[in-house]
C-alpha atoms as a PDB file:
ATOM      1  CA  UNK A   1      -4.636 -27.101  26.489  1.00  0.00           C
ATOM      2  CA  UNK A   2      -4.031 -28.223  22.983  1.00  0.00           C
ATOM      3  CA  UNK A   3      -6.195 -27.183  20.445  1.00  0.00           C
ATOM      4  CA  UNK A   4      -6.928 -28.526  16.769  1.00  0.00           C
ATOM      5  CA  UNK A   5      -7.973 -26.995  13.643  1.00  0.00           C
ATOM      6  CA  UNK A   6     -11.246 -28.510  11.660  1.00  0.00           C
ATOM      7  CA  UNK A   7     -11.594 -27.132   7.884  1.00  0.00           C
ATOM      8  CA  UNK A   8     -15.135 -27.722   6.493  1.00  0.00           C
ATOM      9  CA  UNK A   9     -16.616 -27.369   3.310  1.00  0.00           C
ATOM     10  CA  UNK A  10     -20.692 -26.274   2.768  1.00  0.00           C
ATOM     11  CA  UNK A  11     -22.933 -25.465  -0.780  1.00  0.00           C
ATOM     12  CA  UNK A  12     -23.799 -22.250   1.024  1.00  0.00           C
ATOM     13  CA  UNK A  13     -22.659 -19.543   3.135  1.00  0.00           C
ATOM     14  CA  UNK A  14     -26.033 -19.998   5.071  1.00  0.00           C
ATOM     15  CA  UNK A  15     -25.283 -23.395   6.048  1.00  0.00           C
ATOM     16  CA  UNK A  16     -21.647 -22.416   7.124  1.00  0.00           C
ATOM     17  CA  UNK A  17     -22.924 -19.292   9.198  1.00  0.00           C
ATOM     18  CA  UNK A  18     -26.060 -22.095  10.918  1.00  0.00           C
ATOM     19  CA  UNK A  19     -22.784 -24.268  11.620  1.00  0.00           C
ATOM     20  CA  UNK A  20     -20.511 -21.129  13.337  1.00  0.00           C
ATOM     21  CA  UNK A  21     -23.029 -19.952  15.069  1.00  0.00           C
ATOM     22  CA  UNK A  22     -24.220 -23.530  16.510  1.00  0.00           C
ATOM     23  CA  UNK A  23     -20.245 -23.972  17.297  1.00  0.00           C
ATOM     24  CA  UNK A  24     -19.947 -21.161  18.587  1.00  0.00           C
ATOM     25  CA  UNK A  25     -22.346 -21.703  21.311  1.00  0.00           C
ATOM     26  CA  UNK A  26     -20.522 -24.686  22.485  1.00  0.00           C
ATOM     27  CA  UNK A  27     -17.995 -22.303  23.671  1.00  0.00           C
ATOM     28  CA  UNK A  28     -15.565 -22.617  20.818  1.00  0.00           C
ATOM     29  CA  UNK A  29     -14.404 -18.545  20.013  1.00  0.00           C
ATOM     30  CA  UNK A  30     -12.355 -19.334  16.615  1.00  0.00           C
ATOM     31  CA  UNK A  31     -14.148 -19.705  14.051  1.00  0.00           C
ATOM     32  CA  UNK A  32     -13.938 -18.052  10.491  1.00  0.00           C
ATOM     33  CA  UNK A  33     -16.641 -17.993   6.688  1.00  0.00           C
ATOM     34  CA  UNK A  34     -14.818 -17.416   3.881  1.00  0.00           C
ATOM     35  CA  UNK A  35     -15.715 -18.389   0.142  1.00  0.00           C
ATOM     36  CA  UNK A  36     -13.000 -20.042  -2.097  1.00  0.00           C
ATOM     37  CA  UNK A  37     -12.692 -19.116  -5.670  1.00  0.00           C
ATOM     38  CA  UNK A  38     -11.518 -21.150  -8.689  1.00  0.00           C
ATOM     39  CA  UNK A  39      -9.874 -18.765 -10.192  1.00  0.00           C
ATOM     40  CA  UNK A  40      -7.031 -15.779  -8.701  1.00  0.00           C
ATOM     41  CA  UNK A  41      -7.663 -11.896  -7.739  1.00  0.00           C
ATOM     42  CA  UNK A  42     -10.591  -9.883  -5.995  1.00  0.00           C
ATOM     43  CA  UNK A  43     -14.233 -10.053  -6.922  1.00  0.00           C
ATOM     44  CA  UNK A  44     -14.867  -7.370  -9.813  1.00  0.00           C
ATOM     45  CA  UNK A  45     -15.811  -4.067  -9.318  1.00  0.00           C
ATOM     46  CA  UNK A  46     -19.761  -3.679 -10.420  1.00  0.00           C
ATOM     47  CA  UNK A  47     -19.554  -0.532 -11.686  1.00  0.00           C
ATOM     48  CA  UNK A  48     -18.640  -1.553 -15.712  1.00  0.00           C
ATOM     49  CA  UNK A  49     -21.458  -1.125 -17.850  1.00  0.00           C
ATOM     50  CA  UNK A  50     -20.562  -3.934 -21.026  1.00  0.00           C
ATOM     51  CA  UNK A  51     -22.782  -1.839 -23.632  1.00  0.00           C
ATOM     52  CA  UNK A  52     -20.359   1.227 -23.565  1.00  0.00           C
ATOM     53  CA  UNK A  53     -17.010  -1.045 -23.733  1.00  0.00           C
ATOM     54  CA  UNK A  54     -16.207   0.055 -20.243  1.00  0.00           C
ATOM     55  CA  UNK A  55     -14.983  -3.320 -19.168  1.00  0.00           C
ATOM     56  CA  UNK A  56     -11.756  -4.845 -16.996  1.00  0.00           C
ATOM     57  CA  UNK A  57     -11.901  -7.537 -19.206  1.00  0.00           C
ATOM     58  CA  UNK A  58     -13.932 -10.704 -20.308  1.00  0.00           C
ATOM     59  CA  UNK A  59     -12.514 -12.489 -17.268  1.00  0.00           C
ATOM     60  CA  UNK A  60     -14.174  -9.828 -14.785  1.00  0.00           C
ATOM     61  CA  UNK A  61     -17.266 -10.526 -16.644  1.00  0.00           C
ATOM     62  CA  UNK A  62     -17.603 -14.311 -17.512  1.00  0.00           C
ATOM     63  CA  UNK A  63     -15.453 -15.633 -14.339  1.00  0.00           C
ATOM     64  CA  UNK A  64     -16.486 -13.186 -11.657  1.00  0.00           C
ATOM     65  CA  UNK A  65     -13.232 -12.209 -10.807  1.00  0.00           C
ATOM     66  CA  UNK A  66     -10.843  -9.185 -11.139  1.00  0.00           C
ATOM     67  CA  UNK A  67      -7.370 -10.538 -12.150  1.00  0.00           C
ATOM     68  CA  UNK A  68      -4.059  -8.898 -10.341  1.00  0.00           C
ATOM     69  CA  UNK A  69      -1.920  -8.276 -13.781  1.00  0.00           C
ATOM     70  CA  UNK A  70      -2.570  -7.692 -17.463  1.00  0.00           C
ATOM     71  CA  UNK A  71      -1.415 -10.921 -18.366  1.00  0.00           C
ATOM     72  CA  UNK A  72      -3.562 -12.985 -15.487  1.00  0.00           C
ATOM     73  CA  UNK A  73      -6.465 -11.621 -17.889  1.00  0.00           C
ATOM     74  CA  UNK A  74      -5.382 -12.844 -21.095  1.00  0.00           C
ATOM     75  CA  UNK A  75      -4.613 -16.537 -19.367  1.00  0.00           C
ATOM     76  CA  UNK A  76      -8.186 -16.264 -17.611  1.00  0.00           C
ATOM     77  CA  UNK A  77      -9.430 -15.050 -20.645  1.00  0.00           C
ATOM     78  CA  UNK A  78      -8.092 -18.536 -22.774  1.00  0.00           C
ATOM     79  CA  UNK A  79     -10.149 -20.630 -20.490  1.00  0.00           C
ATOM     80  CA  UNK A  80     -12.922 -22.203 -21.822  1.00  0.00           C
ATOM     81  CA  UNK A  81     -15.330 -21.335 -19.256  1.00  0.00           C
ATOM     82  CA  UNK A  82     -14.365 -17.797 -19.982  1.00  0.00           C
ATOM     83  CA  UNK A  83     -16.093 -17.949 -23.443  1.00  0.00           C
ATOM     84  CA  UNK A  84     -18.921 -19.326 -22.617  1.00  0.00           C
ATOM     85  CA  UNK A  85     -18.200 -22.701 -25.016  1.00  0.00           C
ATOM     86  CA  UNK A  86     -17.584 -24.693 -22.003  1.00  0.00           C
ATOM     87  CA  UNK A  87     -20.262 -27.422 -20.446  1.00  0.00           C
ATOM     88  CA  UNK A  88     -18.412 -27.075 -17.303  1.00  0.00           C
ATOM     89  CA  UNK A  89     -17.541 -30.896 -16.575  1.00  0.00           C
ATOM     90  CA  UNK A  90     -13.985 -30.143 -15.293  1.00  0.00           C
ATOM     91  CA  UNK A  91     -15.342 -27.018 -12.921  1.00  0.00           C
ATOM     92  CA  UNK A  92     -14.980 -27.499  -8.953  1.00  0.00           C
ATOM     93  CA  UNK A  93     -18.736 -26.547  -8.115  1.00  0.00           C
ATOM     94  CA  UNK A  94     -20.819 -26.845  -5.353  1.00  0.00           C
ATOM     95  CA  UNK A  95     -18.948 -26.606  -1.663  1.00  0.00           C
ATOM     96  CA  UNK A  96     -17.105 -23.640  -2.188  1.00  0.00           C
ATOM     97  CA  UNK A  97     -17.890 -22.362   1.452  1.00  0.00           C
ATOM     98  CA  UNK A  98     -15.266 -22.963   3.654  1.00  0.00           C
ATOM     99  CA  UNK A  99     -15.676 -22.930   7.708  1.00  0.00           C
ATOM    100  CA  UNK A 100     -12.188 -23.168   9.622  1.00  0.00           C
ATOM    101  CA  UNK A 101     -12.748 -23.751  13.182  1.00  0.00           C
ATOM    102  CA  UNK A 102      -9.550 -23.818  16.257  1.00  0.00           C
ATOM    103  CA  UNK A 103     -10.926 -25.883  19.166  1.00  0.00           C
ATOM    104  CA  UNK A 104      -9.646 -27.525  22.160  1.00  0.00           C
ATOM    105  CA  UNK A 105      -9.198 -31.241  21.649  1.00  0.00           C
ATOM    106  CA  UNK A 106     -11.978 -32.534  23.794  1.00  0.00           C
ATOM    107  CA  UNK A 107     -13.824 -30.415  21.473  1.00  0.00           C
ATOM    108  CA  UNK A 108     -13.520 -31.818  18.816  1.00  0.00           C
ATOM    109  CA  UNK A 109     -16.077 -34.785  18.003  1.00  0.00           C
ATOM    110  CA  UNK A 110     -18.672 -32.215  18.850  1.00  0.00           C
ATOM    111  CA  UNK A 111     -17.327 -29.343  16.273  1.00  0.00           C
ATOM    112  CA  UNK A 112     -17.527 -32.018  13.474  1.00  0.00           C
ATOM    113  CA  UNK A 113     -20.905 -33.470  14.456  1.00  0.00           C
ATOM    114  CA  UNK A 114     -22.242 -30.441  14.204  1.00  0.00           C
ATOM    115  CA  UNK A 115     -20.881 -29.667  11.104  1.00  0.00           C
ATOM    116  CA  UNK A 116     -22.667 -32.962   9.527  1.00  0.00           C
ATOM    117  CA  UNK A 117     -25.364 -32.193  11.039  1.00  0.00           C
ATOM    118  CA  UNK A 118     -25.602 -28.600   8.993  1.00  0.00           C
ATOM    119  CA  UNK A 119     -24.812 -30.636   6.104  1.00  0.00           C
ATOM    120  CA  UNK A 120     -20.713 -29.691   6.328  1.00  0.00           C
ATOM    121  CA  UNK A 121     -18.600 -31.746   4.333  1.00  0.00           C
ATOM    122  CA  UNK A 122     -15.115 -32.432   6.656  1.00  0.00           C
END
């Protein structure tokens, strides 16, 4: 049977997990939560403590995110969201959950109702 991917965006990881679990008792097995970033690496370690100077960086503590390489930090660190000077109209915000979902065909329709109906974006 052929089968079809649906990618779905949501404002909250809530939302996506009401939407997986709804799709997932329709029979459908594949189905994945993940959160997308706007900016590269791993989510900080919480363990730096900014008073003493024991910091990664300014990007692991303005942009939530732990960059790979010395230099990813000083580029993350130019941006102007980075210092805090920014008003944020150029920033991707708001459906940053993603839901991917692998369905048979006749499927389908149903998968992205539901998602629309837990106010998924597809």
């Amino acid at each position: 049977m052929a089968e079809r991917t649906v990618l779905s965006s949501f404002r909250s990881e809530a939302d996506a997990r009401h939407a997986e679990k709804k799709i997932r008792a329709l029979g459908v097995e594949v189905t994945q939560v993940s959160e997308l970033h706007a900016y590269p690496g791993g989510m900080p370690e919480r363990n730096a403590f900014p008073i003493s100077g024991k910091i990664q960086g300014l990007a692991s503590l303005t942009l939530n995110t732990d960059p790979s390489t010395h230099e990813a930090g000083v580029l993350l660190a130019a941006d102007p969201a980075a210092s805090g000077m920014s008003d944020g109209a150029d920033n991707v915000t708001g459906r940053n959950f993603l839901l991917t979902v692998v369905c048979p065909e006749d499927r389908v329709e149903q998968v992205v109702q539901v998602i629309k109906d837990c106010d998924g974006y597809t």
